[in-house]
N, C-alpha and C. Protein backbone atom coordinates (compact mmCIF):
# COMPACT_ATOMS: atom_id res chain seq x y z
N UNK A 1 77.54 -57.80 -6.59
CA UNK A 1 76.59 -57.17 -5.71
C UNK A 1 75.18 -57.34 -6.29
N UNK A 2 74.49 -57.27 -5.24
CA UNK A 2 73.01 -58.11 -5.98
C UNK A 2 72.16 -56.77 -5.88
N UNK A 3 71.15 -56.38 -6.89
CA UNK A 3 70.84 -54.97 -6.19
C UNK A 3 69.04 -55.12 -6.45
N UNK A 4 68.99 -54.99 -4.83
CA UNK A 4 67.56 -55.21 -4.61
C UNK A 4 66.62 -53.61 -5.20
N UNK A 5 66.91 -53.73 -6.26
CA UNK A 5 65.62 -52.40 -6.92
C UNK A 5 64.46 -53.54 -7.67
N UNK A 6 64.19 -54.80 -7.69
CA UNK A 6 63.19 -55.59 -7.75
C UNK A 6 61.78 -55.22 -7.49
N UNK A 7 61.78 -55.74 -6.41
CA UNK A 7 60.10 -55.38 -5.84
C UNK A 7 60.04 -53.61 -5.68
N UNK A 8 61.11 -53.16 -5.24
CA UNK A 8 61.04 -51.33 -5.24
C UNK A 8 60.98 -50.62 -6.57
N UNK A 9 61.03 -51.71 -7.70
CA UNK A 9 60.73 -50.64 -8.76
C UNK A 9 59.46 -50.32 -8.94
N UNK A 10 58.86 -51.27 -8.61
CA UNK A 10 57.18 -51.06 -8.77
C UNK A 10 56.23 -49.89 -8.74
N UNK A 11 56.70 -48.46 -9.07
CA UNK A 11 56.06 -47.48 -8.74
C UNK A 11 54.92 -46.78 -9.62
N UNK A 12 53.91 -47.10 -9.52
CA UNK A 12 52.97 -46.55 -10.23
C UNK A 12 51.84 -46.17 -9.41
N UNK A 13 50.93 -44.90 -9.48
CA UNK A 13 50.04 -44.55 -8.83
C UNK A 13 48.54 -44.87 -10.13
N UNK A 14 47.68 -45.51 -10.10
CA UNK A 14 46.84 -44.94 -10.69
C UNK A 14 45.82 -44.06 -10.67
N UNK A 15 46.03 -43.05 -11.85
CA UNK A 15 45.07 -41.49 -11.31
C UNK A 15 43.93 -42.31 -12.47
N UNK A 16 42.98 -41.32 -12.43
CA UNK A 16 41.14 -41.57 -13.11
C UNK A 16 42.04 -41.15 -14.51
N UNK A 17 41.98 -42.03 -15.51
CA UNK A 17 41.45 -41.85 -17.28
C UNK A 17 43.58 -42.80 -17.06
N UNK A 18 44.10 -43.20 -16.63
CA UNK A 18 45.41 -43.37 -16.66
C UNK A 18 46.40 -43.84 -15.76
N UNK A 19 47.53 -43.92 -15.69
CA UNK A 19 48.50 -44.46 -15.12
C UNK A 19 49.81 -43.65 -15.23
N UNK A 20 50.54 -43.30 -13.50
CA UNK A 20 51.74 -42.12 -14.13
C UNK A 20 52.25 -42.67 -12.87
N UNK A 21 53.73 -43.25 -13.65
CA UNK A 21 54.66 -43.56 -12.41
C UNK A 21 55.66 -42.43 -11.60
N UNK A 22 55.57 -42.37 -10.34
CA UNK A 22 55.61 -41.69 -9.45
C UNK A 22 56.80 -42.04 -8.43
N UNK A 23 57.77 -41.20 -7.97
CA UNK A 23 59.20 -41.41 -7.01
C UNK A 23 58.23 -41.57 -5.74
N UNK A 24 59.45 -40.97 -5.02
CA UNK A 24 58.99 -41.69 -3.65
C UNK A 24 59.72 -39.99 -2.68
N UNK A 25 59.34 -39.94 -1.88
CA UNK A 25 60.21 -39.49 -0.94
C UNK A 25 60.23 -39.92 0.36
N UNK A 26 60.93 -38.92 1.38
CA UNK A 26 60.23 -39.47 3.28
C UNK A 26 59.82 -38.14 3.94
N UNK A 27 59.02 -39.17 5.04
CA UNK A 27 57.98 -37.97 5.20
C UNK A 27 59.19 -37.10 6.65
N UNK A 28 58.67 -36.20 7.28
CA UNK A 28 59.15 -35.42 8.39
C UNK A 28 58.93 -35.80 9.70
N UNK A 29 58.64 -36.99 10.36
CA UNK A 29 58.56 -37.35 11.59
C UNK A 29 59.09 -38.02 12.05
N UNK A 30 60.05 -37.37 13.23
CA UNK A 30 60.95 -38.04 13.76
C UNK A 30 60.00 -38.52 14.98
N UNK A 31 60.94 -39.70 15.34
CA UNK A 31 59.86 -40.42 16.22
C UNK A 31 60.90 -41.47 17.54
N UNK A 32 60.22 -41.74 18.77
CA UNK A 32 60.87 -41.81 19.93
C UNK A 32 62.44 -41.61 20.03
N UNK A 33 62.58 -42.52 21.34
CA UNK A 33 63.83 -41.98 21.46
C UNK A 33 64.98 -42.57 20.53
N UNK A 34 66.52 -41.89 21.13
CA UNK A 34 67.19 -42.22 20.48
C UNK A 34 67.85 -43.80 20.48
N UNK A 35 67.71 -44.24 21.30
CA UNK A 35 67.78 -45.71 22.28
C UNK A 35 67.03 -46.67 22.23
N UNK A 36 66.05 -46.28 21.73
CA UNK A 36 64.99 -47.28 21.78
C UNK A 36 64.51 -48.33 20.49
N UNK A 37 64.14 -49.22 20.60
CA UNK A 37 64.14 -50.67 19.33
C UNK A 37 63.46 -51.32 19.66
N UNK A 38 62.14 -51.59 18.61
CA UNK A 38 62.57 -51.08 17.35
C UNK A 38 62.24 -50.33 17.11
N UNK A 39 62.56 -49.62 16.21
CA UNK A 39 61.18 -48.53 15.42
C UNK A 39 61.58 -48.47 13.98
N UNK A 40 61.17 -47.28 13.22
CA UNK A 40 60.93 -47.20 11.63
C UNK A 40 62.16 -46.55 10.90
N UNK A 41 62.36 -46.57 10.06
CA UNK A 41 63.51 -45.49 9.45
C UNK A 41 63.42 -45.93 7.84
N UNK A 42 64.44 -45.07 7.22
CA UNK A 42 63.77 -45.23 6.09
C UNK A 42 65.69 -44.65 5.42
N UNK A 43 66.23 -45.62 3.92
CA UNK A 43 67.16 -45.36 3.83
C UNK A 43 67.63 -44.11 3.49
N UNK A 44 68.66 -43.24 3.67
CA UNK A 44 68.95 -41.74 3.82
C UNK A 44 70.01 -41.56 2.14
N UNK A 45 69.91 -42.16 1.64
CA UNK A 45 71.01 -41.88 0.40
C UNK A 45 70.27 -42.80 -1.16
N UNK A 46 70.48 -42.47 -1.83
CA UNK A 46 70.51 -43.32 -3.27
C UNK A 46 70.98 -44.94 -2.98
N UNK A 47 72.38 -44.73 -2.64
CA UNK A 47 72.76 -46.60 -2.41
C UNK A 47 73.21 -46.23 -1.05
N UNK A 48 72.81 -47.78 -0.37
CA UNK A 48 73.47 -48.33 0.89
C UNK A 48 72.56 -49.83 0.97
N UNK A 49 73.87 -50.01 1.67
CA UNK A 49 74.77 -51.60 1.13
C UNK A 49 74.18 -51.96 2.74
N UNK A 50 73.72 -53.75 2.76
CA UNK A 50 72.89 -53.85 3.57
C UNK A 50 73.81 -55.26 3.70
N UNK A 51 74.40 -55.44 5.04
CA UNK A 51 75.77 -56.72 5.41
C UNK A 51 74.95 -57.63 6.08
N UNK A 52 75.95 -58.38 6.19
CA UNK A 52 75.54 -59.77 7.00
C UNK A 52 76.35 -59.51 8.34
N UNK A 53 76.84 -58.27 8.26
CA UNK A 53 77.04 -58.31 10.17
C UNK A 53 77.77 -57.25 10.28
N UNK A 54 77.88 -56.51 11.51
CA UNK A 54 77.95 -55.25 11.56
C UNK A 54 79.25 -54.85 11.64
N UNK A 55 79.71 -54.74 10.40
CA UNK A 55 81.09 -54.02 9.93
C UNK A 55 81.59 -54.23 8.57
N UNK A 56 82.22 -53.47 7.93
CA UNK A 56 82.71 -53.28 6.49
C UNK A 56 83.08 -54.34 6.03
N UNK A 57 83.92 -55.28 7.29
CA UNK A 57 85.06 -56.30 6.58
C UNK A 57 83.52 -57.62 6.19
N UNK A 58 82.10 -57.52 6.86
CA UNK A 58 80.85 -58.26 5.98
C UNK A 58 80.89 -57.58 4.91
N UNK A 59 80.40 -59.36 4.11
CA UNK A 59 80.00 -59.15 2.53
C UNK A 59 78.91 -58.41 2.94
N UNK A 60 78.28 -57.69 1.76
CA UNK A 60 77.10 -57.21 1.25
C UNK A 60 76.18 -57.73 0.67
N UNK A 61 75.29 -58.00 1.28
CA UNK A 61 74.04 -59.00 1.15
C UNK A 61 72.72 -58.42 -0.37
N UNK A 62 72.76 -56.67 0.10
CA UNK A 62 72.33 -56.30 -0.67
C UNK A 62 72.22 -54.86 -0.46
N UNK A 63 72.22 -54.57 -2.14
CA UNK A 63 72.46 -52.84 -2.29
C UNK A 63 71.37 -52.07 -2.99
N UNK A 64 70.69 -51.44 -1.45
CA UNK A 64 69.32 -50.62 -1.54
C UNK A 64 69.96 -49.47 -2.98
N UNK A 65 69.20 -49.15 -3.91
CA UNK A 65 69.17 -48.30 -4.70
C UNK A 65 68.38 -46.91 -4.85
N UNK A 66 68.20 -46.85 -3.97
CA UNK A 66 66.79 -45.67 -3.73
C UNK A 66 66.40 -45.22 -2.65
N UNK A 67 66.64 -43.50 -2.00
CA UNK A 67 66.39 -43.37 -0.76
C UNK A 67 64.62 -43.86 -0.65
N UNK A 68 64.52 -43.20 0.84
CA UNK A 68 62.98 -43.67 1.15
C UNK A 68 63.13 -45.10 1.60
N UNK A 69 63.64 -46.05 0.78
CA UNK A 69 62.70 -47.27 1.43
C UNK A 69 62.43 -47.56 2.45
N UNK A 70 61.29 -48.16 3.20
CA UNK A 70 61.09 -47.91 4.66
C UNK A 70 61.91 -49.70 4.78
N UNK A 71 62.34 -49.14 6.49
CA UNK A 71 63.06 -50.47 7.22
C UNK A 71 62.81 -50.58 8.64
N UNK A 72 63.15 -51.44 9.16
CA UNK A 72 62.50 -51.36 10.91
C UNK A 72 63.85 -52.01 11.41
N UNK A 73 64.35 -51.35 12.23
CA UNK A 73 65.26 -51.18 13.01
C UNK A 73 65.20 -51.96 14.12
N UNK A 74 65.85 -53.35 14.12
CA UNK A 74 65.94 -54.58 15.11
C UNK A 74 66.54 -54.19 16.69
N UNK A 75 67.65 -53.79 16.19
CA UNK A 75 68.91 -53.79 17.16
C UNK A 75 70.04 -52.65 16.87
N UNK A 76 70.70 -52.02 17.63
CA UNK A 76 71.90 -51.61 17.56
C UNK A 76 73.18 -52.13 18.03
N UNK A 77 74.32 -51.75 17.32
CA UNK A 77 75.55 -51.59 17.98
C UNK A 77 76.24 -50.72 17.15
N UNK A 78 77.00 -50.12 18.25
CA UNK A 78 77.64 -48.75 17.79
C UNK A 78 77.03 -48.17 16.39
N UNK A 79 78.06 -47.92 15.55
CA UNK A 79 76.94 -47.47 14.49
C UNK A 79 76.56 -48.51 13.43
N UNK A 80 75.91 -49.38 13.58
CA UNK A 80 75.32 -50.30 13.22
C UNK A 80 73.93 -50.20 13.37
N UNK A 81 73.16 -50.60 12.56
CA UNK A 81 71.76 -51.24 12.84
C UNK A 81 71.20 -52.25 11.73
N UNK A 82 70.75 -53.07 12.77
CA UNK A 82 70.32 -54.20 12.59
C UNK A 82 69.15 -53.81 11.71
N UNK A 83 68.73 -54.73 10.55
CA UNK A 83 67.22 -53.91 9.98
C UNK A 83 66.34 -54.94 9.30
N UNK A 84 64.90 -55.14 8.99
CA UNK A 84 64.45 -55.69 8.24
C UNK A 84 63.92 -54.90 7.20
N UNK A 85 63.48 -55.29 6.03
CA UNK A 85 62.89 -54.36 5.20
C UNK A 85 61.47 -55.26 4.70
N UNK A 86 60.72 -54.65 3.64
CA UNK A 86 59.62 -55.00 3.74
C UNK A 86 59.38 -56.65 3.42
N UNK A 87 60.38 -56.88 2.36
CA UNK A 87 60.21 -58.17 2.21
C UNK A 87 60.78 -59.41 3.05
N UNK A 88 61.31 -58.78 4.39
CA UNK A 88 61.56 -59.73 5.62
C UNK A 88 63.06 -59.83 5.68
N UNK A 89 64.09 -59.93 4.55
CA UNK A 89 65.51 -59.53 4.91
C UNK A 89 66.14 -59.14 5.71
N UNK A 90 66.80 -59.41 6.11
CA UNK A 90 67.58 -58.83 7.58
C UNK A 90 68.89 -58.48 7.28
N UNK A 91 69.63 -57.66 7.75
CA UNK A 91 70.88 -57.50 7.39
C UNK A 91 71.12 -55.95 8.45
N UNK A 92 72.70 -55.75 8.47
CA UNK A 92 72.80 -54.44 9.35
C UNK A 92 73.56 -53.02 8.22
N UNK A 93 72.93 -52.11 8.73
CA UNK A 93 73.57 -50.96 7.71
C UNK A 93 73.95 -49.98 8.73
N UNK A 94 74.88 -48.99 8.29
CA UNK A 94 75.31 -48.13 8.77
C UNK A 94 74.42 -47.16 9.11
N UNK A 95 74.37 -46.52 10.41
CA UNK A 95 73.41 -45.56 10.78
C UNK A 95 73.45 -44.07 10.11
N UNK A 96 74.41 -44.24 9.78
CA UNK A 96 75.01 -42.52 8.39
C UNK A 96 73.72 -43.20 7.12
N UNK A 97 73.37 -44.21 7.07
CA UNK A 97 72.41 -44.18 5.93
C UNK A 97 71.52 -44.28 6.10
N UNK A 98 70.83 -44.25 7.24
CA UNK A 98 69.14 -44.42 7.72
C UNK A 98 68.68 -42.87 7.65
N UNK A 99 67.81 -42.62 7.94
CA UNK A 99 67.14 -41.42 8.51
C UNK A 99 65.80 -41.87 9.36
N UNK A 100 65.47 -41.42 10.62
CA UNK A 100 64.29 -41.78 11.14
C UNK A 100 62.84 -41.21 10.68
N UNK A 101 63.08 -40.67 9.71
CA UNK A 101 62.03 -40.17 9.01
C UNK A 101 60.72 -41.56 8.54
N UNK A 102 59.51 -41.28 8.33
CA UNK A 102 59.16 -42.40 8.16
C UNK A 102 58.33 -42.56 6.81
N UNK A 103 58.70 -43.44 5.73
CA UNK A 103 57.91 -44.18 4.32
C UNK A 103 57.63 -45.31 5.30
N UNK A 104 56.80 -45.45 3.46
CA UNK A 104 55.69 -46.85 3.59
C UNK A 104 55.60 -46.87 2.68
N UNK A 105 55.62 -48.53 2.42
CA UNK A 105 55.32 -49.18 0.88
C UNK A 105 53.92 -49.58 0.90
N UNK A 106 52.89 -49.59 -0.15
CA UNK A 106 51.66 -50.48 -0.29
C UNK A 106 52.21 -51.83 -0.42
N UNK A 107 51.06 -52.50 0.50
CA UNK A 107 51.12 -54.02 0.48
C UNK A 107 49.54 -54.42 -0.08
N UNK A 108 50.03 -55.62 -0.19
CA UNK A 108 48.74 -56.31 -0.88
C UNK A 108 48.24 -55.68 -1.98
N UNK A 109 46.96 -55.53 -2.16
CA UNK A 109 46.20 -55.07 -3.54
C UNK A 109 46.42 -53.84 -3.23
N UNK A 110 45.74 -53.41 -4.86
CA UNK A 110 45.66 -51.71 -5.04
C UNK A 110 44.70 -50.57 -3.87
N UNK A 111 45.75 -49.77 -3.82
CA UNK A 111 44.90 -48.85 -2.29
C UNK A 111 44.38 -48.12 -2.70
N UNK A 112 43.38 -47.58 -1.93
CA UNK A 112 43.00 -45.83 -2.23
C UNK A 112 43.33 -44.93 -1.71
N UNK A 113 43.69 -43.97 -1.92
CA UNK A 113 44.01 -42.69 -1.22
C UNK A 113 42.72 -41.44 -1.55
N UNK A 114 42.19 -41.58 0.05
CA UNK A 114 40.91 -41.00 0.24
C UNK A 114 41.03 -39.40 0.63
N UNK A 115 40.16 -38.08 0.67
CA UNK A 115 40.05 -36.99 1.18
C UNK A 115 40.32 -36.80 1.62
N UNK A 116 39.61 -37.71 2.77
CA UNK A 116 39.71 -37.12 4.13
C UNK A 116 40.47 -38.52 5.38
N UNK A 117 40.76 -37.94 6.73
CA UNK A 117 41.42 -38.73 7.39
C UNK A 117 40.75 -39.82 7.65
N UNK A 118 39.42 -39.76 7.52
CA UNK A 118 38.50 -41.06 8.21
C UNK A 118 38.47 -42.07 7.06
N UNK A 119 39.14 -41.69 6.01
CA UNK A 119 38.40 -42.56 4.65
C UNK A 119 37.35 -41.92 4.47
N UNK A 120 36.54 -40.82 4.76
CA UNK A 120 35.33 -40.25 3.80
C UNK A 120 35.83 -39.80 2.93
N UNK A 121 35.12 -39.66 1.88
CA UNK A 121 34.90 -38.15 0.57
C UNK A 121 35.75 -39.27 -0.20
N UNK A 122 36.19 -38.31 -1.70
CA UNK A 122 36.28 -39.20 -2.49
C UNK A 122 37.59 -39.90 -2.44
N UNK A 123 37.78 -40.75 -3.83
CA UNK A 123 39.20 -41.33 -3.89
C UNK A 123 40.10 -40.41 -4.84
N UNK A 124 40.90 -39.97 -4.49
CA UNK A 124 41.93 -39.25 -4.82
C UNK A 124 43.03 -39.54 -5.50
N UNK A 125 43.22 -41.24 -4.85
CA UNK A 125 44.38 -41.57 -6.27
C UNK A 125 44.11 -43.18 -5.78
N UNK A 126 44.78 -44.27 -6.91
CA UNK A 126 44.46 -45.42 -6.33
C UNK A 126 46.38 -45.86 -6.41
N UNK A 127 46.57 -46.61 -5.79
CA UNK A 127 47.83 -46.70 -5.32
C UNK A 127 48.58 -48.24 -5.40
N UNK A 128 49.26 -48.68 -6.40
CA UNK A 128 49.66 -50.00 -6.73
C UNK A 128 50.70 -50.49 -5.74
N UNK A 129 50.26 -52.16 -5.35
CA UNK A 129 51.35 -52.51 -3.91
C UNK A 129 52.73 -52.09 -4.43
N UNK A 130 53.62 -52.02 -3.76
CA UNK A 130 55.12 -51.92 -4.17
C UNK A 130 55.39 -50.26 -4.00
N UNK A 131 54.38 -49.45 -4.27
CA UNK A 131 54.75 -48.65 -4.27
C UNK A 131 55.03 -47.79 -3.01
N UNK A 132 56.12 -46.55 -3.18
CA UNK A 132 56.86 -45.90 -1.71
C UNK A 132 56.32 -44.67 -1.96
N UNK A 133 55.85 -44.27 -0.42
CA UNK A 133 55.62 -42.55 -0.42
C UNK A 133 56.31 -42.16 1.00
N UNK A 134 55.80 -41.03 1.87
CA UNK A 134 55.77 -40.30 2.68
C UNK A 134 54.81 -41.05 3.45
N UNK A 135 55.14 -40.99 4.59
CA UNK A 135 54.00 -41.29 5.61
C UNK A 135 53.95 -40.57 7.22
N UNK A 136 52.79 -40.04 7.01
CA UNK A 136 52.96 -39.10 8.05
C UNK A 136 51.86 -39.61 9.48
N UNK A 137 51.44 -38.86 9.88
CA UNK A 137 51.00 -39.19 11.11
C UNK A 137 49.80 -40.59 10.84
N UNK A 138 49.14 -41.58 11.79
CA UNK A 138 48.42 -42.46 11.42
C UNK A 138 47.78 -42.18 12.55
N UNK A 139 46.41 -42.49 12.65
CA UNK A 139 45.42 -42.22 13.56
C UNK A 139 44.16 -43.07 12.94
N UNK A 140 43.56 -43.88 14.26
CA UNK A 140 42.23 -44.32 13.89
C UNK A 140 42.05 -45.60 12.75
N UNK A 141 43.56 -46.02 12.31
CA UNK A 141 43.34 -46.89 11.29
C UNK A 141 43.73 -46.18 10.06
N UNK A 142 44.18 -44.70 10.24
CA UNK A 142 44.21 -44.31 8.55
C UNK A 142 45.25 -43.26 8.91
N UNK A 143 46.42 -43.19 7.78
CA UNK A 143 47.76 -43.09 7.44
C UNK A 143 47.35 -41.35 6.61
N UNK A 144 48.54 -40.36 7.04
CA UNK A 144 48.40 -39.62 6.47
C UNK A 144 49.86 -40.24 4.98
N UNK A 145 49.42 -40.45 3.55
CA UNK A 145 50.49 -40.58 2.65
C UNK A 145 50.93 -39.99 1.30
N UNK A 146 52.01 -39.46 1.24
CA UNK A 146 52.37 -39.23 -0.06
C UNK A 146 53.09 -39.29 -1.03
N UNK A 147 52.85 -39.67 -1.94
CA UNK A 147 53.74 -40.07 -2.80
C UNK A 147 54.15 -39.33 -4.15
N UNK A 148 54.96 -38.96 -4.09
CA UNK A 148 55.27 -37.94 -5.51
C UNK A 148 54.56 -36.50 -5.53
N UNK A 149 53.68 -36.50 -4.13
CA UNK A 149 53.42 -34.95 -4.29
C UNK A 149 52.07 -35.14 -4.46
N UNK A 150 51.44 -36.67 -4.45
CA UNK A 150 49.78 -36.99 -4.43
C UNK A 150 49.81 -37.23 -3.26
N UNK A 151 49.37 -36.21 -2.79
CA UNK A 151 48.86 -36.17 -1.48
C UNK A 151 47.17 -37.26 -1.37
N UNK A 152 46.79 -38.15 0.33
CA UNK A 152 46.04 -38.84 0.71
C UNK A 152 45.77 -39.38 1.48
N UNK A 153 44.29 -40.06 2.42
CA UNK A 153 44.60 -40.87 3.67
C UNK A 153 44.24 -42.14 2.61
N UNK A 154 45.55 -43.21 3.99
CA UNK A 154 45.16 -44.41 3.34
C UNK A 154 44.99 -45.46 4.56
N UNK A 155 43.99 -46.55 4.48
CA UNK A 155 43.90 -47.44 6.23
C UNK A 155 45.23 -47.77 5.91
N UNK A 156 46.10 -47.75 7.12
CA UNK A 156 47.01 -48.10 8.00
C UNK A 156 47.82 -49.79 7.14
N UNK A 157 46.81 -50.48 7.40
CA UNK A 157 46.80 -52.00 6.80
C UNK A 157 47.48 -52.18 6.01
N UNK A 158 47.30 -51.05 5.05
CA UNK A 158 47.58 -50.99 3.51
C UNK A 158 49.01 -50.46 3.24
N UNK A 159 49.66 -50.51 4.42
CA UNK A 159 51.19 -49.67 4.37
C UNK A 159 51.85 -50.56 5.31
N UNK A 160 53.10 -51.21 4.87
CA UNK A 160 54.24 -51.85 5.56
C UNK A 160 55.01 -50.36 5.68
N UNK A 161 54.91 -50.34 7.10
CA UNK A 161 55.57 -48.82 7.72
C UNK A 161 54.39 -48.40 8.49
N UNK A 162 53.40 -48.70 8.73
CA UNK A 162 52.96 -48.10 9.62
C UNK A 162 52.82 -48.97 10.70
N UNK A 163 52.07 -48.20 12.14
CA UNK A 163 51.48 -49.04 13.28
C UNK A 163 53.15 -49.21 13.72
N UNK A 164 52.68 -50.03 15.15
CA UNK A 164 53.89 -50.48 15.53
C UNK A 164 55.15 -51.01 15.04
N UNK A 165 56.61 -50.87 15.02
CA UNK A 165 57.13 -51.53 14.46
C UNK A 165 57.80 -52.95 15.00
């Protein structure tokens, strides 16, 4: 079993004078309907095992190690879903291990996590790609996110998990 904690280990926030690596959790918003695809979700357990097609008797392509990670939800069947995750993988997991709750990983360079919702006021924490938080409502280009309990807004851009999925 191959276990994709690779690019998801990456968790570090940097605060002012230092560096303190930081978990992840998911945030509280459930979001459209129950029927509808795609949208966001984010894995619901420590491990779940991510197949090459929707049922047990598929190999396992790869075994998420860490709730939170955010995934976007292709397709269903029965309890199946189809999913990509941030680094483009595809594979289907059992819907007992999703939650529609919604994370976000930083992409690209280091983010900021600003005051306020617009990006005014100061920077509050700076935020290394790879890393997973909470992501809560997005408006205007900027992400409500948190990660480990550092609360922040961050533009939208800067999070695989936000905006449309």
């Amino acid at each position: 079993m191959i276990k994709r904690a690779r690019q998801f280990a990456r968790l570090c926030v940097f605060l002012t004078g230092g560096a303190l690596g930081l978990g992840l959790g998911v945030p509280a918003a459930a979001q459209g309907s129950d029927n509808a695809v795609p949208y966001w979700a984010a894995t619901a357990k420590d491990e779940a095992n991510m197949r090459v097609g929707p049922g047990r008797e598929y190999r396992i392509n790869w075994t998420y190690v860490r709730k939170g990670v955010p995934l976007k939800v292709l397709r269903m069947m029965g309890g199946w879903r189809l999913v990509e995750d941030p680094d483009g993988a595809r594979g289907w997991i059992l819907s007992q291990f999703l939650t529609r709750e919604r994370a976000g990983v930083v992409k690209g360079g280091t983010a900021a996590l600003y005051q306020n919702k617009d990006g005014s006021g100061r920077i509050l924490w700076r935020v290394s790609p790879g890393v997973f938080g909470k992501l809560g409502e997005c408006d205007a280009g900027w992400c409500d996110f948190d990660v480990g309990g550092r609360k922040g807004f961050i533009r939208a851009e800067s999070v695989w998990g936000a905006g449309k999925p």
